[in-house]
Protein backbone atom coordinates (compact mmCIF):
# COMPACT_ATOMS: atom_id res chain seq x y z
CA UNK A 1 132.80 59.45 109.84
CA UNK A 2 131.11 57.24 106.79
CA UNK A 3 128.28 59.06 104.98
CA UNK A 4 125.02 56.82 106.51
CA UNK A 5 122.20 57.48 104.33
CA UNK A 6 118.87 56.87 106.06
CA UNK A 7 117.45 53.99 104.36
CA UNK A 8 113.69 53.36 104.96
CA UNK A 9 112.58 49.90 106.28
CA UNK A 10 111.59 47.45 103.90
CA UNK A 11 107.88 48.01 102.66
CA UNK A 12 105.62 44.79 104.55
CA UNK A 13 103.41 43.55 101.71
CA UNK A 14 99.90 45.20 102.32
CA UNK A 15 97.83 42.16 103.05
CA UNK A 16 95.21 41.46 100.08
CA UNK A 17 92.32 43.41 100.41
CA UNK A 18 89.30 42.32 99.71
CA UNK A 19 85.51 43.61 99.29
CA UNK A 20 83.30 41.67 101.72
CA UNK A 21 80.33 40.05 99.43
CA UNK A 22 77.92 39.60 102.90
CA UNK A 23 76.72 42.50 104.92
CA UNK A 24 78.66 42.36 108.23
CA UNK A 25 76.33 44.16 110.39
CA UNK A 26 73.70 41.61 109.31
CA UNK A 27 75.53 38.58 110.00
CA UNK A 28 76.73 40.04 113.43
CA UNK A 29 72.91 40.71 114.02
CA UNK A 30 72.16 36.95 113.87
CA UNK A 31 75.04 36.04 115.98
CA UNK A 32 74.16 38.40 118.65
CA UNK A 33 70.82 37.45 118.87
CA UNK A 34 72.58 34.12 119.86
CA UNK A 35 74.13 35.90 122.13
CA UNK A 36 77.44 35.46 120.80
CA UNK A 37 80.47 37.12 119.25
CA UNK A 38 81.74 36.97 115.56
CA UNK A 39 85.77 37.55 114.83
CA UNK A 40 86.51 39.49 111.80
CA UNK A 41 88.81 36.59 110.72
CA UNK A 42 85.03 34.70 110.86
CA UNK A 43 83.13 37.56 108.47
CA UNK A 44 85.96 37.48 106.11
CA UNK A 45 86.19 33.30 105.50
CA UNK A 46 82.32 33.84 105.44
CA UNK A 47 82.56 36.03 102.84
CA UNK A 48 85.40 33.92 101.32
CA UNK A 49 83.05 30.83 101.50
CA UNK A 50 80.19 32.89 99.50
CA UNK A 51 82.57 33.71 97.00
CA UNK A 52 83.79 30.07 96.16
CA UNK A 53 80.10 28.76 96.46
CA UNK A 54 79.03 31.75 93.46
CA UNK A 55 82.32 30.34 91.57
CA UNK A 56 81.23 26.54 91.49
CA UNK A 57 77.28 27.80 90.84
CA UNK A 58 79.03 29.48 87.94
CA UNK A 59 80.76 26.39 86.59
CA UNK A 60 78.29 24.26 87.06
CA UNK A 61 75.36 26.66 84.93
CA UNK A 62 78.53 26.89 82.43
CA UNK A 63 78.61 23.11 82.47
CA UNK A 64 74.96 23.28 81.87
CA UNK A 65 74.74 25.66 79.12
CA UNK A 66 72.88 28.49 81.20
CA UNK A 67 74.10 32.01 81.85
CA UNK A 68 71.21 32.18 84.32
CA UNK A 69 72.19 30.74 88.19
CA UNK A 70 69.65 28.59 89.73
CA UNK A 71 69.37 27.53 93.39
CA UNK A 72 70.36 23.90 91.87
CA UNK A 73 73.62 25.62 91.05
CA UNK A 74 74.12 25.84 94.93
């Protein structure tokens, strides 16, 4: 009989986690005073969107000469 080592299954790649930059329970608050129901794939491209929108307020204050973000940046 041939030595069969166990071999562990291949590792998935962990899925990129990321730190939510909303506050869930809030934005589940407004939706369910809609009366309606929020996906967590929804929360997380929220959060996502957020993210990109601080990114271009950023390059456009850098474009501006600021270091200070203004509701224009938006």
């Amino acid at each position: 009989m041939a030595d069969e080592k166990a071999t562990p299954p291949a590792a998935e790649p962990a899925k990129k986690e990321r730190d939510l930059l909303i506050v869930q329970s809030k934005v589940r608050e407004i939706i369910r005073s809609k009366e309606k129901r929020a996906s967590d794939d929804f929360i997380t491209a929220l959060s996502d969107l957020v993210q990109r929108s601080i990114e271009k307020a950023i390059e456009r204050a850098v474009a501006n000469g600021r270091s200070t973000l203004r509701d224009a940046d938006l």
